[in-house]
C-alpha atoms as a PDB file:
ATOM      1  CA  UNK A   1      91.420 118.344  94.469  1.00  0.00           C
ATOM      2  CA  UNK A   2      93.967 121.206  93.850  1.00  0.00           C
ATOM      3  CA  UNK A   3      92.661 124.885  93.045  1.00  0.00           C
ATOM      4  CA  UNK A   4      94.769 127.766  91.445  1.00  0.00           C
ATOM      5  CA  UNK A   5      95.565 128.869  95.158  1.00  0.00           C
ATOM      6  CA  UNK A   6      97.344 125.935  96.074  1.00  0.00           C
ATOM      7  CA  UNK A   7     100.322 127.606  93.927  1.00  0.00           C
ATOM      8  CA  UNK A   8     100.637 130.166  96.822  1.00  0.00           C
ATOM      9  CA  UNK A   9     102.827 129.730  99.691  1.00  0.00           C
ATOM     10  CA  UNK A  10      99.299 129.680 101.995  1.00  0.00           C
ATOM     11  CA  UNK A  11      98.950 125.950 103.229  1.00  0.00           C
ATOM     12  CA  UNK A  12      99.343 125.473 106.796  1.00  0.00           C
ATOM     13  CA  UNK A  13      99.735 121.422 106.421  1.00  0.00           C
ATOM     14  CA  UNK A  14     101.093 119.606 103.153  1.00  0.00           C
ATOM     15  CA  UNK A  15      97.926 118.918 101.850  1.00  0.00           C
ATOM     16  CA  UNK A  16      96.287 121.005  99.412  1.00  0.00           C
ATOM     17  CA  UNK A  17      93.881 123.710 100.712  1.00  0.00           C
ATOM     18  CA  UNK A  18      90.704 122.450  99.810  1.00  0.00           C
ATOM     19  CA  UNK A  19      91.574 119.726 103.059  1.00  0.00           C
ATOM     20  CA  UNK A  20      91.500 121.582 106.022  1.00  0.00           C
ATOM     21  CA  UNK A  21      94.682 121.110 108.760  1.00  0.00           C
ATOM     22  CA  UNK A  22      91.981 119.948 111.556  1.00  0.00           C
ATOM     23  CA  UNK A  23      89.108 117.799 111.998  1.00  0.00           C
ATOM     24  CA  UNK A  24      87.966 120.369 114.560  1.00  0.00           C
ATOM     25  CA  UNK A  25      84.204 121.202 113.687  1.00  0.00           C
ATOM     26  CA  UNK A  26      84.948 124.887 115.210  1.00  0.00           C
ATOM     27  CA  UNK A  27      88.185 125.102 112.865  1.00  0.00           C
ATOM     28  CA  UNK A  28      87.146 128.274 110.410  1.00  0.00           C
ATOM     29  CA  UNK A  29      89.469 130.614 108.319  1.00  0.00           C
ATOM     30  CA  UNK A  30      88.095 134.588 108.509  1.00  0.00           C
ATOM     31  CA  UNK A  31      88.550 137.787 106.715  1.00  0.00           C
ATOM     32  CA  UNK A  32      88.258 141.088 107.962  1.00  0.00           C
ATOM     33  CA  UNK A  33      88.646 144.295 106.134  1.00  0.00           C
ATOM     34  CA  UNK A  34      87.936 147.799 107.536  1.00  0.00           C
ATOM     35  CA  UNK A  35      87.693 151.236 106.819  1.00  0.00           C
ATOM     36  CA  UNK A  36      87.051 154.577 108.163  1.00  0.00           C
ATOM     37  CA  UNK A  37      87.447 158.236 106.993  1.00  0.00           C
ATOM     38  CA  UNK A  38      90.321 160.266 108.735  1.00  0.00           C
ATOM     39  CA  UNK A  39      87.877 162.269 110.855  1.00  0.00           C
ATOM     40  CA  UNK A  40      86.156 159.597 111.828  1.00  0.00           C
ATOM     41  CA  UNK A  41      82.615 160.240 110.692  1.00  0.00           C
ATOM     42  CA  UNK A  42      82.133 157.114 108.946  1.00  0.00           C
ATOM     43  CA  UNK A  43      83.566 153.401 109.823  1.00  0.00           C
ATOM     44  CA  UNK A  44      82.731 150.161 107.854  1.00  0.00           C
ATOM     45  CA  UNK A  45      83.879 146.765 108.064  1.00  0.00           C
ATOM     46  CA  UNK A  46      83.263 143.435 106.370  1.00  0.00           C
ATOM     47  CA  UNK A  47      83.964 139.714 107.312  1.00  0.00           C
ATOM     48  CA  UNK A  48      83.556 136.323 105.418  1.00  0.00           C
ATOM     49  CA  UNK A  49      84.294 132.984 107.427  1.00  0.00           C
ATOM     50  CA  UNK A  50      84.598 129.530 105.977  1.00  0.00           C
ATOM     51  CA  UNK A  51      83.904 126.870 108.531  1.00  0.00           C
ATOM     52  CA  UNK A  52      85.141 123.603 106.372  1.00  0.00           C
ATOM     53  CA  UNK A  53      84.341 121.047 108.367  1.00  0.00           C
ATOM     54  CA  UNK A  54      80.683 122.212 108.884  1.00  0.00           C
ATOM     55  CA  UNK A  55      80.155 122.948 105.631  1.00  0.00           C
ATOM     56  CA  UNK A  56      79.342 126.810 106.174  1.00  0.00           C
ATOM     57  CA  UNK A  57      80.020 129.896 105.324  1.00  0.00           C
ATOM     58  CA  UNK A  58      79.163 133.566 106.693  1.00  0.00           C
ATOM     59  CA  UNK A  59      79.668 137.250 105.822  1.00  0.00           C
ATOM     60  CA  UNK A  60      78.786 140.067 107.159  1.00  0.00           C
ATOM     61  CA  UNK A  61      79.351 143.656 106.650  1.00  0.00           C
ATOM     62  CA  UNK A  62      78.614 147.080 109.034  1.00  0.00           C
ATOM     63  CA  UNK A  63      78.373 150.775 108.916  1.00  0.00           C
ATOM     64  CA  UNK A  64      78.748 152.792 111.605  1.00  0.00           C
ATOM     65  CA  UNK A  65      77.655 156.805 111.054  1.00  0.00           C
ATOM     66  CA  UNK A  66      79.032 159.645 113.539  1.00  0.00           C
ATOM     67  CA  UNK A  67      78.564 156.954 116.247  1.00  0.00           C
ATOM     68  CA  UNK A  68      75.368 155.476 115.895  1.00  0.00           C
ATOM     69  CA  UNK A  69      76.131 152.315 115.303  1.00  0.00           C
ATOM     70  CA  UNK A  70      74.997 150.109 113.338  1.00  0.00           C
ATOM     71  CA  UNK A  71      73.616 152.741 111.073  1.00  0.00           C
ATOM     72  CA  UNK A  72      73.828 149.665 108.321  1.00  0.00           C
ATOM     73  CA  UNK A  73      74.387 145.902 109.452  1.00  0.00           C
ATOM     74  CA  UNK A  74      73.957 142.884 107.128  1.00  0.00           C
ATOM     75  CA  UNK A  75      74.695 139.326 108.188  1.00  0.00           C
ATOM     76  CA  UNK A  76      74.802 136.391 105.814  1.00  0.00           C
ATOM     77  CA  UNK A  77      74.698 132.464 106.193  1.00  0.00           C
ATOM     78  CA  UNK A  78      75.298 129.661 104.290  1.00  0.00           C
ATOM     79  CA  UNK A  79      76.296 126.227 102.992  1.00  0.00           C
ATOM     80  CA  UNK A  80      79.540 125.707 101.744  1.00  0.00           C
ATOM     81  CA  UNK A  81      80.892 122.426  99.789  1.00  0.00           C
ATOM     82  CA  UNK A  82      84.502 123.327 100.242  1.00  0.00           C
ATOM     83  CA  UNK A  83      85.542 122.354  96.745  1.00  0.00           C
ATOM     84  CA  UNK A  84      87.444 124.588  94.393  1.00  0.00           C
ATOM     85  CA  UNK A  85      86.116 127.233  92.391  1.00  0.00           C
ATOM     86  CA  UNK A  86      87.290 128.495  88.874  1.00  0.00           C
END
């Protein structure tokens, strides 16, 4: 089934992205996106992973507060149909 993102120049095989490129149950695709403040008080970063061929995906996200870390941490599990949204 083809999803708006299959417009994008993103696919790593010819098929559209809702089929992953590898049978592999440990194949996943993950985000990461940090941030900190320039003096370095305060760090955060979140991840989401999408494992398609297990049907699963995660998040998580962290805080970290003049070094005491984690001052926040919040992990997140799930399942995941792999079908396009919209």
């Amino acid at each position: 089934m083809l999803n708006p993102l299959d417009d994008y120049p993103l696919h790593q095989t010819p098929e559209p992205l809702s089929h992953p490129a590898s049978a592999d149950a440990n194949g996943y695709d993950r985000y990461f996106f940090n941030r900190y403040d320039p003096d370095g008080d305060l760090f955060f970063a979140a991840a989401l992973g999408v494992y398609p061929n297990r049907q699963i995906i995660d998040a998580s996200f962290s805080v970290v507060h003049r070094g005491h870390e984690p001052t926040g941490l919040v992990g997140f599990s799930d399942g995941h149909d792999g079908g396009a949204r919209g």
